[in-house]
N, C-alpha and C. Protein backbone atom coordinates (compact mmCIF):
# COMPACT_ATOMS: atom_id res chain seq x y z
N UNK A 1 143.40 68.45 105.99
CA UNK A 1 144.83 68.45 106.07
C UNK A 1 145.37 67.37 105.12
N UNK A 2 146.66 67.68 104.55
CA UNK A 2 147.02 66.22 103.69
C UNK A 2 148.39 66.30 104.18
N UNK A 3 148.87 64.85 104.30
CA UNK A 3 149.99 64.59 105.33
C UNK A 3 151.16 64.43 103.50
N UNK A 4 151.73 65.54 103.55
CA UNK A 4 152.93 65.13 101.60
C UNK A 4 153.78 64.09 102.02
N UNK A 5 154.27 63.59 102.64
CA UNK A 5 155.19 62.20 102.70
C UNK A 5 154.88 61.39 104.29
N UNK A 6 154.70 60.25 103.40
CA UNK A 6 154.09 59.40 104.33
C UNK A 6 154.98 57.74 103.73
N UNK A 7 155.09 56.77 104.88
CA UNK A 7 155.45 55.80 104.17
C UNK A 7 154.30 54.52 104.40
N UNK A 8 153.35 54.25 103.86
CA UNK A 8 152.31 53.23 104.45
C UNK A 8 152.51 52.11 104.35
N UNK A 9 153.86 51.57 104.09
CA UNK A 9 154.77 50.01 103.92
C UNK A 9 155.75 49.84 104.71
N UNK A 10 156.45 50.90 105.04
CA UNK A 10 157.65 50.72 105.92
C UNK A 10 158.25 52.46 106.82
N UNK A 11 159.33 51.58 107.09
CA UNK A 11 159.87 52.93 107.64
C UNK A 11 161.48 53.35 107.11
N UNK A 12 162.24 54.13 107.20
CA UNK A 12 163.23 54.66 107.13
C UNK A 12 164.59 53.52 107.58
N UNK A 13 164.47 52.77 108.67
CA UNK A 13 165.27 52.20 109.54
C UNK A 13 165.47 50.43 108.43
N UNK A 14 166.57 50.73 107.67
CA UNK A 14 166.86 48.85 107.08
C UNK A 14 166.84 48.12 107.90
N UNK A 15 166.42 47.73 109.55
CA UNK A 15 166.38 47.06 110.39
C UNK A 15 165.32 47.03 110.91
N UNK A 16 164.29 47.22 110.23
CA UNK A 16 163.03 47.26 111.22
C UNK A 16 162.50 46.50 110.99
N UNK A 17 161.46 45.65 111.62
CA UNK A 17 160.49 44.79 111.77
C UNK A 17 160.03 44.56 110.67
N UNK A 18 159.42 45.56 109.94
CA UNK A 18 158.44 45.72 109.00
C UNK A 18 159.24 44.87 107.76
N UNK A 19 160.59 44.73 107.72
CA UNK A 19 161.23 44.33 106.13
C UNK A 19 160.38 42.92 106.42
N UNK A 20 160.39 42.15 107.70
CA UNK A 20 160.45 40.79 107.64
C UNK A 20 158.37 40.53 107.92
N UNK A 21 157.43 41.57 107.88
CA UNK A 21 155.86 41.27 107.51
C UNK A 21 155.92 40.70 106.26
N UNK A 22 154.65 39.82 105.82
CA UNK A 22 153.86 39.12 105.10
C UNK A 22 153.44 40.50 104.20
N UNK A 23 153.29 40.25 102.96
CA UNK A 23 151.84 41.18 101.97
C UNK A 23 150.71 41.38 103.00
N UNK A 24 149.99 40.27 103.44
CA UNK A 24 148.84 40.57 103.61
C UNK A 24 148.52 41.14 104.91
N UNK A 25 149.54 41.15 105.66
CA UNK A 25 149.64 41.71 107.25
C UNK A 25 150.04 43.78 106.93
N UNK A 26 150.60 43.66 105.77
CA UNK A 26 151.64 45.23 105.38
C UNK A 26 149.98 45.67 104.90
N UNK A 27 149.23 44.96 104.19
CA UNK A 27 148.10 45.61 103.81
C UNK A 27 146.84 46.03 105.04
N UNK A 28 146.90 45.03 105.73
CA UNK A 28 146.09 45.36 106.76
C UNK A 28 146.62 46.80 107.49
N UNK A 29 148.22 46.47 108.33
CA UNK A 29 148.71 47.31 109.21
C UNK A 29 147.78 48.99 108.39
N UNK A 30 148.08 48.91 106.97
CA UNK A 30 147.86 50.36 106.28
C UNK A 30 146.83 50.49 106.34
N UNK A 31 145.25 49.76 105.99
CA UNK A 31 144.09 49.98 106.24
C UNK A 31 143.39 50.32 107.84
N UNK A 32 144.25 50.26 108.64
CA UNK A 32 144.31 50.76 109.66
C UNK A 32 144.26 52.20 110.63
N UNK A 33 145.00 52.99 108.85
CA UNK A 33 145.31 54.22 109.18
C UNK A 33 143.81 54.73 110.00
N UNK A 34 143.93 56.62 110.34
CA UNK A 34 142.40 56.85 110.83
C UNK A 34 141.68 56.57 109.61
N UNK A 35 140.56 56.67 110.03
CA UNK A 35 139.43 56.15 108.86
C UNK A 35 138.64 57.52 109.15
N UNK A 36 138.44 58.19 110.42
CA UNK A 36 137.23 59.47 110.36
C UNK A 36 137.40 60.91 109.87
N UNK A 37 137.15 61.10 108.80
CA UNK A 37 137.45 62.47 108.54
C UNK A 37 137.55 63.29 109.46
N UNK A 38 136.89 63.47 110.83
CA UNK A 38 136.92 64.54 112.05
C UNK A 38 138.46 64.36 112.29
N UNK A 39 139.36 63.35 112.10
CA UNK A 39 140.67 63.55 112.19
C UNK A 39 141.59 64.94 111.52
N UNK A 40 140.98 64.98 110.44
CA UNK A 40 141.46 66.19 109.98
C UNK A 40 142.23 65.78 108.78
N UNK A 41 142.56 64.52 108.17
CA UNK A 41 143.47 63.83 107.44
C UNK A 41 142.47 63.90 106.04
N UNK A 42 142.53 64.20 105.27
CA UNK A 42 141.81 63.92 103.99
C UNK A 42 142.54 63.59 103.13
N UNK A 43 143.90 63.51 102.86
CA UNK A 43 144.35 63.18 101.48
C UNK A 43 146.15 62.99 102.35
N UNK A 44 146.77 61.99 101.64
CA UNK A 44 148.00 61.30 102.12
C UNK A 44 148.80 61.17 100.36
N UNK A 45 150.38 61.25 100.63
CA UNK A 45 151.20 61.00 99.78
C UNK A 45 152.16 60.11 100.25
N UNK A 46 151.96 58.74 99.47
CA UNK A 46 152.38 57.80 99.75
C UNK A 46 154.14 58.05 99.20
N UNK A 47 155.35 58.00 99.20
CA UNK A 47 156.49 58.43 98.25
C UNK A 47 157.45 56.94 98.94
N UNK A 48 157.30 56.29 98.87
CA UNK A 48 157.81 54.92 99.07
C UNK A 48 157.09 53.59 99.49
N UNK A 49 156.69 52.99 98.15
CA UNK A 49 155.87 51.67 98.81
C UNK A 49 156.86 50.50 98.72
N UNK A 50 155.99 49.67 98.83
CA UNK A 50 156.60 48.24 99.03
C UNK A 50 156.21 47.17 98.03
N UNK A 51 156.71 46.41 96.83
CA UNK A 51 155.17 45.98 95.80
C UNK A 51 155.03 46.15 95.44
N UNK A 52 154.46 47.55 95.39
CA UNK A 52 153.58 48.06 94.66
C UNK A 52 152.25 47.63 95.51
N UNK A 53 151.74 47.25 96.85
CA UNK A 53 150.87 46.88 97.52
C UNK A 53 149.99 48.23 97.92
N UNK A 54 150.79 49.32 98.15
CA UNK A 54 149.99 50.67 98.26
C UNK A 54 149.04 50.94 97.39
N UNK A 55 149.10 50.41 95.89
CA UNK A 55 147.92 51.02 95.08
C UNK A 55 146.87 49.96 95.48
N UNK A 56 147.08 49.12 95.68
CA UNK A 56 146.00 48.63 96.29
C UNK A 56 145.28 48.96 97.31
N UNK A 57 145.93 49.46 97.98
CA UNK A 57 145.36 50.13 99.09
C UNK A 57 144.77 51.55 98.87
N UNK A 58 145.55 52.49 98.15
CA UNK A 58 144.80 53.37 97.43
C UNK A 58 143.78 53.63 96.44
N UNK A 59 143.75 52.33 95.59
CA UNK A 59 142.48 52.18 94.77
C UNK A 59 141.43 52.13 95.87
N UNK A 60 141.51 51.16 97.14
CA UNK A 60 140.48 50.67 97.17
C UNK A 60 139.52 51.87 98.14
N UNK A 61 140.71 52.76 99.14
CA UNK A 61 140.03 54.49 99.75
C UNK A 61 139.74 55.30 98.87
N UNK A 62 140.05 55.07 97.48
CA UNK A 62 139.70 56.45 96.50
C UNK A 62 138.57 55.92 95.80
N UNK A 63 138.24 54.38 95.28
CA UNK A 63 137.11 53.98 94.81
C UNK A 63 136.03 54.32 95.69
N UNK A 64 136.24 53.81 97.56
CA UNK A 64 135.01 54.16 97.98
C UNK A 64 134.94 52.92 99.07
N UNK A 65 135.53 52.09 98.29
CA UNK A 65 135.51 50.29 99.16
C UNK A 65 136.01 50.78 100.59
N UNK A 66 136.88 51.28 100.60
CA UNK A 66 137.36 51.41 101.73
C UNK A 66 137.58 52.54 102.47
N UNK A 67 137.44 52.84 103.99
CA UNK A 67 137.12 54.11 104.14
C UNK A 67 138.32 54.72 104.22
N UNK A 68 138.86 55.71 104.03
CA UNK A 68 140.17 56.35 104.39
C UNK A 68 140.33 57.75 102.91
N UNK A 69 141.55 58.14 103.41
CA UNK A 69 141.86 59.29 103.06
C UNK A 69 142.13 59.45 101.41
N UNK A 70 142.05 60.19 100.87
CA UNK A 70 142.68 60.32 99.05
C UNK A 70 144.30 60.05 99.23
N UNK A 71 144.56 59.00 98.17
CA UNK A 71 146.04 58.82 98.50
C UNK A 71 146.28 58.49 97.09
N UNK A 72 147.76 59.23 97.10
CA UNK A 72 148.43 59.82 95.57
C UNK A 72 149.43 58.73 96.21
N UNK A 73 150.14 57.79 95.22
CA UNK A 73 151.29 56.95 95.56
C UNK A 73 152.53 56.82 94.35
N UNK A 74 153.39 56.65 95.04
CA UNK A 74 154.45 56.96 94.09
C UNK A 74 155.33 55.34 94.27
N UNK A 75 154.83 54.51 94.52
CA UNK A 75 155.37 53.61 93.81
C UNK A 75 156.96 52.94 94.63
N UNK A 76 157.84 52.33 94.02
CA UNK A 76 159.03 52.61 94.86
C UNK A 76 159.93 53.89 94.58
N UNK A 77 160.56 54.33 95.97
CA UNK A 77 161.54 55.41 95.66
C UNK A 77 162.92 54.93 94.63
N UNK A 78 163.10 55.95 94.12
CA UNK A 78 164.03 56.10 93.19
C UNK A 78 165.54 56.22 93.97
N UNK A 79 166.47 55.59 94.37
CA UNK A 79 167.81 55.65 94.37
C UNK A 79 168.76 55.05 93.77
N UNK A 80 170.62 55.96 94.56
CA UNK A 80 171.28 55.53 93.74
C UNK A 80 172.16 54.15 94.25
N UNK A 81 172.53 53.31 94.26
CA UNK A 81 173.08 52.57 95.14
C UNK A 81 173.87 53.11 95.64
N UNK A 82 174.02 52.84 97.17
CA UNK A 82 174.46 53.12 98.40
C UNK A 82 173.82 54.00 99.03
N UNK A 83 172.74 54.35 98.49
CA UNK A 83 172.27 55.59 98.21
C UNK A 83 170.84 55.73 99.74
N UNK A 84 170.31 56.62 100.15
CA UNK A 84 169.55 57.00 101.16
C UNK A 84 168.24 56.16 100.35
N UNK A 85 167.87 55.17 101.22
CA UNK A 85 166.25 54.44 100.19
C UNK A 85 166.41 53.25 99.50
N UNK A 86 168.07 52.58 99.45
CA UNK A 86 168.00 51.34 98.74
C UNK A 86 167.81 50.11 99.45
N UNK A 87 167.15 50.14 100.71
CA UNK A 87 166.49 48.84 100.85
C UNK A 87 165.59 48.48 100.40
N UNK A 88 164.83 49.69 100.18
CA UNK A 88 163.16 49.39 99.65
C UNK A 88 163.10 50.17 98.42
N UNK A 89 164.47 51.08 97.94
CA UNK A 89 163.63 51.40 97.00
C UNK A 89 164.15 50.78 95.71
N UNK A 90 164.09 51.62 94.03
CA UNK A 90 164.46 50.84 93.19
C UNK A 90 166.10 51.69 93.03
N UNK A 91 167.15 50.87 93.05
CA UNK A 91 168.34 51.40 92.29
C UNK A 91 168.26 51.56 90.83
N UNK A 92 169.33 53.08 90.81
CA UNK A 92 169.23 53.27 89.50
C UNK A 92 170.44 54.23 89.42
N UNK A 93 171.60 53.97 88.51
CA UNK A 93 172.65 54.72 89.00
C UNK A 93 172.78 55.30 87.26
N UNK A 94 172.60 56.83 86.80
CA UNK A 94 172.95 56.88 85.40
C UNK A 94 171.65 57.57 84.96
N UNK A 95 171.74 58.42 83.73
CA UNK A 95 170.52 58.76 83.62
C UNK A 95 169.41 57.75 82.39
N UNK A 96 170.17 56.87 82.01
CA UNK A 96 169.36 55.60 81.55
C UNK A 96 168.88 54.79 82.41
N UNK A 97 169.41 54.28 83.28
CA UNK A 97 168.69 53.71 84.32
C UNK A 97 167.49 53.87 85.42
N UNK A 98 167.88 55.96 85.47
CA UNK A 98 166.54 56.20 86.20
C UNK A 98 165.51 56.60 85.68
N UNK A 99 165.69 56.70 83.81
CA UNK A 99 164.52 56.83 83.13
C UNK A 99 163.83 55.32 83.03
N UNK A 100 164.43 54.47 83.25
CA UNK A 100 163.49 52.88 82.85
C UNK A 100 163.42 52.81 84.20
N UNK A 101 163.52 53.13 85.45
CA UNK A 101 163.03 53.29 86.65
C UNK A 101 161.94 53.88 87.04
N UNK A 102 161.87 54.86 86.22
CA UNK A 102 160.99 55.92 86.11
C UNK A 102 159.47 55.35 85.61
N UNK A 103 159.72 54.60 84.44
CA UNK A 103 158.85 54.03 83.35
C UNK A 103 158.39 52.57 84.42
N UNK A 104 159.11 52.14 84.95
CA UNK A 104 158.96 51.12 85.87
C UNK A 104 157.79 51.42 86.72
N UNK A 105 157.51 52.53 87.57
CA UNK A 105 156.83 53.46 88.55
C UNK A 105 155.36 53.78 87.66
N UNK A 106 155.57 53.74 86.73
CA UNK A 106 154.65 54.81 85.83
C UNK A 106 153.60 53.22 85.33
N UNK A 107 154.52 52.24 84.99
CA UNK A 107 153.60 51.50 84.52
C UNK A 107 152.42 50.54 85.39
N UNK A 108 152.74 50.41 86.70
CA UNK A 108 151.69 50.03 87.63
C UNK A 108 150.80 50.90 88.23
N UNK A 109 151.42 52.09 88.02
CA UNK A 109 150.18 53.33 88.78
C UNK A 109 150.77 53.95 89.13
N UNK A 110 151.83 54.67 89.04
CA UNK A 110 152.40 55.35 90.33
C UNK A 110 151.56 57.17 89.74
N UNK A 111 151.03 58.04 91.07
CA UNK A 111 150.92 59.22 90.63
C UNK A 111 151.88 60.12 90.55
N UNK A 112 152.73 59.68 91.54
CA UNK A 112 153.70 60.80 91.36
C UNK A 112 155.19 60.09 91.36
N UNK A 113 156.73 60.34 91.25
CA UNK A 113 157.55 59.87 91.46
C UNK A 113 158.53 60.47 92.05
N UNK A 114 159.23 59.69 93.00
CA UNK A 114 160.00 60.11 94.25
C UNK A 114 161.70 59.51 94.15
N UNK A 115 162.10 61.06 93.83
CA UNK A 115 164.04 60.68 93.38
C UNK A 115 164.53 60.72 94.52
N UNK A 116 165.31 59.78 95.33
CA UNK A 116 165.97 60.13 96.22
C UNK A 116 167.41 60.96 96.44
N UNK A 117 167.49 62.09 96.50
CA UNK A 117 169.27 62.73 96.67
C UNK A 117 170.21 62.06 97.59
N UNK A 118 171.17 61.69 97.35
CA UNK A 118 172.48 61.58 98.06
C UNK A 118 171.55 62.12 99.65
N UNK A 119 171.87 60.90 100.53
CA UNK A 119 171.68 61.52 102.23
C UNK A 119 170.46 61.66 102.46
N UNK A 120 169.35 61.66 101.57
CA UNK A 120 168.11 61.33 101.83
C UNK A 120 167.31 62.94 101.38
């Protein structure tokens, strides 16, 4: 099974707990996920990190270091200000801005990239 949107840094809610974790606690909480394939989970799409701390976490289940699922990550989400995703994700209002947003995503690893629409 592969779970297409997943958030392994945070959640949806600008008030949640999670804004105010440490790096190294956000990395653990995620290495946490199931680890046994009998789960049924084989491959995860990360579409909003935090950091950029997810590829770390995804290098290290797809190298092998670590046990867990294939995970494609996209880096931070793409919005517009005011926009559904701008606590965590990157603003970008214009179509110059969400191409060097874009390039932003692309240059630490991202596999895939995640535009947010108006309302989420």
């Amino acid at each position: 099974m592969i779970v297409m949107s997943i958030l392994l840094f945070g959640e949806a809610d600008p008030k949640s707990r999670l804004l105010n974790l440490k790096h190294g606690q956000i990395v653990m909480n995620a290495l946490k996920m199931p680890k046994n394939p009998s789960y049924g989970v084989t491959s995860i799409r990360d579409l909003g990190g935090r950091d950029y701390l997810e590829f770390a976490v995804r290098d290290a289940c797809n190298s092998g270091r670590q046990l867990g699922p294939t995970i494609k990550a996209a880096g931070r989400m793409i919005c517009m200000t005011g926009g559904h995703g701008n606590v965590f994700g990157r603003i970008a209002d214009g179509p110059d801005e969400v191409l060097k947003a874009v390039r932003e995503q692309i240059h630490p690893g991202s596999d895939v990239i995640k535009l947010m629409a108006p309302g989420g």
